[in-house]
N, C-alpha and C. Protein backbone atom coordinates (compact mmCIF):
# COMPACT_ATOMS: atom_id res chain seq x y z
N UNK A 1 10.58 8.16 1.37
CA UNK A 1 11.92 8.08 0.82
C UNK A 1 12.04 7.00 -0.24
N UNK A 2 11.20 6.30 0.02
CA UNK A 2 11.28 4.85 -0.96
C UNK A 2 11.38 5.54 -2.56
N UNK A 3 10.55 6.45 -2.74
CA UNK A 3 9.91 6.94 -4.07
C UNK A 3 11.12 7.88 -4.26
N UNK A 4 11.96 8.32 -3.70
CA UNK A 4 13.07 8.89 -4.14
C UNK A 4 14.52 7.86 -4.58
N UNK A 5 14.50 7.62 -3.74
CA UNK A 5 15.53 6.30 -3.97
C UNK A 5 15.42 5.35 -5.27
N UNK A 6 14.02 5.28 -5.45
CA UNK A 6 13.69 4.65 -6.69
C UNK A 6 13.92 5.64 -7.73
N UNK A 7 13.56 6.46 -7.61
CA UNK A 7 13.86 7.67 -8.66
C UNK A 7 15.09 8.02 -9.11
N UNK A 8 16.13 7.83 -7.93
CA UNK A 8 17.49 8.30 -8.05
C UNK A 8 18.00 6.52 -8.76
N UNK A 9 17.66 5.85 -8.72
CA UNK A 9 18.16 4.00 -9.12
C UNK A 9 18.14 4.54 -11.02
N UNK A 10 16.51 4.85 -10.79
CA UNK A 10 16.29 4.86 -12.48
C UNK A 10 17.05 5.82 -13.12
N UNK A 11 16.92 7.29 -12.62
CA UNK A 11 17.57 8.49 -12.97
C UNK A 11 19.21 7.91 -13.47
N UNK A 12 19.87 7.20 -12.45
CA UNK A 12 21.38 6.08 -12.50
C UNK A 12 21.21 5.33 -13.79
N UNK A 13 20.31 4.66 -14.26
CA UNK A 13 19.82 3.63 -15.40
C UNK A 13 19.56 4.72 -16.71
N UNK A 14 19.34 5.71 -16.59
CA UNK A 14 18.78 6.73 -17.85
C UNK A 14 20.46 7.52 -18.37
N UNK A 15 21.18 7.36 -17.33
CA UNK A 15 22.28 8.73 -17.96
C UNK A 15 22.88 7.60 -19.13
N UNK A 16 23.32 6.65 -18.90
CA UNK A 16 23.59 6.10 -19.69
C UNK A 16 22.73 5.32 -21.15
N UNK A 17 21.79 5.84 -20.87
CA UNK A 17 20.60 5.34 -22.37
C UNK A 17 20.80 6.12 -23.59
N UNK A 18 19.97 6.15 -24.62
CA UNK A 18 20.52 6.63 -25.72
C UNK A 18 19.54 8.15 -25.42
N UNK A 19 20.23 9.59 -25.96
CA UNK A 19 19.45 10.37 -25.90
C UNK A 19 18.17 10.06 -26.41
N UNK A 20 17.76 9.48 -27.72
CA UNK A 20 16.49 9.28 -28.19
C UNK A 20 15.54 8.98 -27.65
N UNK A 21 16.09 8.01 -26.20
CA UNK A 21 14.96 7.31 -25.46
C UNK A 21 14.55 7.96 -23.92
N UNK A 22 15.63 8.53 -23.97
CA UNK A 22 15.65 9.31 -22.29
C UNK A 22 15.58 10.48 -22.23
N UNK A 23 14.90 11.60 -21.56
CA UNK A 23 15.26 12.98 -21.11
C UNK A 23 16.39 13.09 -20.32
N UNK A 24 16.90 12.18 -19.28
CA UNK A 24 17.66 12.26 -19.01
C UNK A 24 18.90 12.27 -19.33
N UNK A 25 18.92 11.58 -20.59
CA UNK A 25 19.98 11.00 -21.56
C UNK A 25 20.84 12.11 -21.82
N UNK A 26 19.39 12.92 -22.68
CA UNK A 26 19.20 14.05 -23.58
C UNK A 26 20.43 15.31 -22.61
N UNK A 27 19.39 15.23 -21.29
CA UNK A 27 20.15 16.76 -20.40
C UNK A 27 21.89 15.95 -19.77
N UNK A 28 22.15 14.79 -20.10
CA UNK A 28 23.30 14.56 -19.52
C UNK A 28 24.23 14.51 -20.86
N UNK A 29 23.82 14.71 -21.65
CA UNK A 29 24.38 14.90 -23.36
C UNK A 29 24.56 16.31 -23.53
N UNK A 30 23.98 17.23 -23.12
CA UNK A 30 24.05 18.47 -22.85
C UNK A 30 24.96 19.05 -21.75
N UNK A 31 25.36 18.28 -20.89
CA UNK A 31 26.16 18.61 -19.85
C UNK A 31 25.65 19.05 -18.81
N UNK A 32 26.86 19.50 -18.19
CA UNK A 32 26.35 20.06 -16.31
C UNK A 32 25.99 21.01 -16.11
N UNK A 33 26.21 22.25 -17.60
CA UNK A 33 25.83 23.55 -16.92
C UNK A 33 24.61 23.47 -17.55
N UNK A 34 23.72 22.68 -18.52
CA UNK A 34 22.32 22.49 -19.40
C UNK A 34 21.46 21.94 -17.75
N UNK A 35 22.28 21.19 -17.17
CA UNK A 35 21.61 20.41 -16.32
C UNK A 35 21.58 21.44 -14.99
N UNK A 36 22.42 21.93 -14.56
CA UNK A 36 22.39 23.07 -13.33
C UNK A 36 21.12 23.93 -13.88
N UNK A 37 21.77 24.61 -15.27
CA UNK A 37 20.43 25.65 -15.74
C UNK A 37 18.66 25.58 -15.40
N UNK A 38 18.70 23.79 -15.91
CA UNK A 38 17.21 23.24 -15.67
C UNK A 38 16.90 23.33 -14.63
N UNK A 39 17.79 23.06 -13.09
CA UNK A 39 17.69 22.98 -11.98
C UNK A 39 16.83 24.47 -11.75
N UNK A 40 17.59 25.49 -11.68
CA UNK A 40 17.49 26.77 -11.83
C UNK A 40 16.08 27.25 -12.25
N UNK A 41 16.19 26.75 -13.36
CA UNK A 41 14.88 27.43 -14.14
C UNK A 41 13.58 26.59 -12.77
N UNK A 42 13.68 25.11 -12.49
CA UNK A 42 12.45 24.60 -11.93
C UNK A 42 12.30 25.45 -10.40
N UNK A 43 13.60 25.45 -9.89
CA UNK A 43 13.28 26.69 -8.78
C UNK A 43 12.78 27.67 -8.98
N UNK A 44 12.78 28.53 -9.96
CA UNK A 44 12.52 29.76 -10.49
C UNK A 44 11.39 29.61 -10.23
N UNK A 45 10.93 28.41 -10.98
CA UNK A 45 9.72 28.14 -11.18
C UNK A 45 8.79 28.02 -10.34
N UNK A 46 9.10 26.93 -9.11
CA UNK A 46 8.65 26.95 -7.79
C UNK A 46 8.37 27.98 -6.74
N UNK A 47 9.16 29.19 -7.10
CA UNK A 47 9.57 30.22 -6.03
C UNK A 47 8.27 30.82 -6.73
N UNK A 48 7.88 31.55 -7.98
CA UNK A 48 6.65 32.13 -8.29
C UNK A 48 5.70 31.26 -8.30
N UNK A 49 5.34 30.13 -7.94
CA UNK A 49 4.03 29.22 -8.07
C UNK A 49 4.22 29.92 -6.68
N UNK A 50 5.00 29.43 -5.41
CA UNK A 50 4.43 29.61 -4.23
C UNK A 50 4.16 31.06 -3.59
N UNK A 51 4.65 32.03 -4.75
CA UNK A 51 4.69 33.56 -4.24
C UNK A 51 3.14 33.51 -4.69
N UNK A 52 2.98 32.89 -5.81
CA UNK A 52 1.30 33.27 -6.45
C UNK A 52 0.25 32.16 -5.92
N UNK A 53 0.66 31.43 -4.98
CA UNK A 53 -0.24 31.06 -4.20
C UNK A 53 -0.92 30.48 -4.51
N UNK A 54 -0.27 29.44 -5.75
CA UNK A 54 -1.16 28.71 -6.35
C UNK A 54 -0.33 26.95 -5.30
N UNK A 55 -1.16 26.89 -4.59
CA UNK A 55 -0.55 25.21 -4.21
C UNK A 55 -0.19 23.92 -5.46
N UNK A 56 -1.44 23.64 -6.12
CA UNK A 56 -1.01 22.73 -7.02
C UNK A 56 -0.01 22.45 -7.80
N UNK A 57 0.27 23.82 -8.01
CA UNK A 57 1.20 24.38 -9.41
C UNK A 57 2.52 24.40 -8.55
N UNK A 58 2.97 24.39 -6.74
CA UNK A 58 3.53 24.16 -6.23
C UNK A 58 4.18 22.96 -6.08
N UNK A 59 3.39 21.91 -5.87
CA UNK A 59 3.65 20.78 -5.68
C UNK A 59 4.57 19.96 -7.17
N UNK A 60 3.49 20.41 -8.24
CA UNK A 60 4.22 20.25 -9.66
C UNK A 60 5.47 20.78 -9.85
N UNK A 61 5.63 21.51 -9.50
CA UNK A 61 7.14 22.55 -9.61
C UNK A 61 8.14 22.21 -8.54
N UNK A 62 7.90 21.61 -7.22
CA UNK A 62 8.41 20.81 -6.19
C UNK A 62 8.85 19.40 -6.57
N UNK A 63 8.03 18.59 -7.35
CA UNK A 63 8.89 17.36 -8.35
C UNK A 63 9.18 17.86 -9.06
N UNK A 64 9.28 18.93 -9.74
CA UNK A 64 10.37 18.87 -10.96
C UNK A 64 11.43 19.68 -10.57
N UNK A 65 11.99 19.97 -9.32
CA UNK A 65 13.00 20.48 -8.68
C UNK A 65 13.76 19.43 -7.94
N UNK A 66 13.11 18.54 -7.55
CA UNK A 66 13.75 17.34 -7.07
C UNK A 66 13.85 16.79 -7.72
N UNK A 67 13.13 16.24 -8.69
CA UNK A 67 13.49 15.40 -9.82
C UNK A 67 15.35 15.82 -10.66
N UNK A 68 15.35 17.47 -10.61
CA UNK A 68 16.38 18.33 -11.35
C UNK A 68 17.49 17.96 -10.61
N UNK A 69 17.16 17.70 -9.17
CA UNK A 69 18.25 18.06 -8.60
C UNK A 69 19.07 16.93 -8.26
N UNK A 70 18.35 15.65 -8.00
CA UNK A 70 18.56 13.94 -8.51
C UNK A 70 19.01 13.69 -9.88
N UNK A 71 18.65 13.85 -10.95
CA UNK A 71 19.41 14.22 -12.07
C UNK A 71 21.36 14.79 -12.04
N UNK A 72 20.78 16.33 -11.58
CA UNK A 72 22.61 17.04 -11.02
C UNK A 72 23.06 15.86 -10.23
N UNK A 73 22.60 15.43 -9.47
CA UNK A 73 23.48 14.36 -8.32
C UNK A 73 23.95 13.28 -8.84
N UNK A 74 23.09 12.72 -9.76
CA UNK A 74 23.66 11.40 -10.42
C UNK A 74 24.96 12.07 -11.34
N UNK A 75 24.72 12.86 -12.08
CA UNK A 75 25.95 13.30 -13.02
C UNK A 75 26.86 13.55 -12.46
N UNK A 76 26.71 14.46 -10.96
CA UNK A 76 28.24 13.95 -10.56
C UNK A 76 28.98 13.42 -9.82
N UNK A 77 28.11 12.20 -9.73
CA UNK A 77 28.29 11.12 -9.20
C UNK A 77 28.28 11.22 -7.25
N UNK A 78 27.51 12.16 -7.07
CA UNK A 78 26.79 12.01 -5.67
C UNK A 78 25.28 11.45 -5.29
N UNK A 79 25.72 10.55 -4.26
CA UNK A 79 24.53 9.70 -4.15
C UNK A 79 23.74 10.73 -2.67
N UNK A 80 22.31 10.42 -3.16
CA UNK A 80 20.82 10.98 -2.77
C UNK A 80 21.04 10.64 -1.19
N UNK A 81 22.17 9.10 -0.59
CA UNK A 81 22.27 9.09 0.71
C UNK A 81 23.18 10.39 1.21
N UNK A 82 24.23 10.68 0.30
CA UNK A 82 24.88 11.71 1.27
C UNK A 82 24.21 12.83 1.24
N UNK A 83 23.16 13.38 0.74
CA UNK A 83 22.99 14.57 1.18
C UNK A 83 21.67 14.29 2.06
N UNK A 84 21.44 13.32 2.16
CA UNK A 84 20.33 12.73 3.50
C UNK A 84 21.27 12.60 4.50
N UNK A 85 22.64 11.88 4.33
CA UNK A 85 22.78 12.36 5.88
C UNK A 85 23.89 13.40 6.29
N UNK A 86 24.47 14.60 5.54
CA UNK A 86 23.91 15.60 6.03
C UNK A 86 22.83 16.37 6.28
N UNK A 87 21.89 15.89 5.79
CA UNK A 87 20.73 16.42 6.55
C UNK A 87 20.34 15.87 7.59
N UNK A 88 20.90 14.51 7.91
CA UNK A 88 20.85 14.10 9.09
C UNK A 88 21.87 14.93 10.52
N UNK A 89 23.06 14.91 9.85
CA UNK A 89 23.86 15.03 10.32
C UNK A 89 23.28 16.85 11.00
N UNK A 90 22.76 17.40 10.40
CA UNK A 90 22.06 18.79 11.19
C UNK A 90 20.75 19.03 11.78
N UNK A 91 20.31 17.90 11.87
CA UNK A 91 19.18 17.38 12.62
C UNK A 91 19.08 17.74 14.16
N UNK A 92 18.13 19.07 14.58
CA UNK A 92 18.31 19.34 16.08
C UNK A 92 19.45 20.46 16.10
N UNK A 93 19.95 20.83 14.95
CA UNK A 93 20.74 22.21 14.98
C UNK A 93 19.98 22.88 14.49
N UNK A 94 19.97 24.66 15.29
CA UNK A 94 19.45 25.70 14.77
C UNK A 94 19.82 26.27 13.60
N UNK A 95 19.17 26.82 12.46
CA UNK A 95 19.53 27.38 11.26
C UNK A 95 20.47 28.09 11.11
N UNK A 96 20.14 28.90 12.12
CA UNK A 96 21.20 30.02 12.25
C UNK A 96 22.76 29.51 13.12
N UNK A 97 23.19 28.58 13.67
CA UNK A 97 23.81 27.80 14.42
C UNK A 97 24.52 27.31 13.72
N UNK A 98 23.66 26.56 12.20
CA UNK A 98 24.27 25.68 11.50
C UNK A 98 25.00 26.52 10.68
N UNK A 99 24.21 27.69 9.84
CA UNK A 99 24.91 28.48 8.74
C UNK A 99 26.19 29.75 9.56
N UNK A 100 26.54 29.89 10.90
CA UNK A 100 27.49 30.81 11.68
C UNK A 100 28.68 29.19 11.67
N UNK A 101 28.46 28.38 11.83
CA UNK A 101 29.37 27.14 12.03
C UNK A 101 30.21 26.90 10.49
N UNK A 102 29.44 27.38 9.07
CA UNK A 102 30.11 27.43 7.72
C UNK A 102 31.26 28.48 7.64
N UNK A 103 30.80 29.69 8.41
CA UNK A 103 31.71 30.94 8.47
C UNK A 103 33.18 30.78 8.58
């Protein structure tokens, strides 16, 4: 978790930099739906690395989906703890338990 938290600190330090110097800058200059899109596309992306069974190309496509999705969170202004603890918070609930309890 350390390496996320750090990620999400800097990701916090980049929205506000100049586009020239940041990617992050760049996709938060572009807005939320440039930034959802990217999200999107790296899942996309992830979902056929792991259908094609390539692991490596998994793992690569797995940081840049988290990376995407720490990005979306900083922009709107949700921090990386709350959605750790709802994930805490469903910890020891069944999947199916948890998603009939949204209904």
């Amino acid at each position: 978790m350390d390496t996320l938290t750090r990620l999400e600190a800097t990701i916090k330090q980049r929205l506000s930099a100049s586009p020239e110097d940041s990617y992050v800058a760049q996709l938060a200059k572009r807005g939320l739906p440039a930034i959802a899109r990217k999200l999107g596309e790296e899942a996309t992306e992830a979902v056929v690395a792991a259908l094609a069974g390539d692991e490596s190309e998994l793992v690569e496509e797995g940081a840049d989906v988290l990376f995407h999705l720490l990005v979306l969170l900083a922009h709107k202004g949700v921090a990386l703890a709350e959605v750790l603890a709802e994930l805490e918070r469903r910890e020891g609930t069944s999947g199916l338990a948890e998603k009939a309890s949204r209904a």
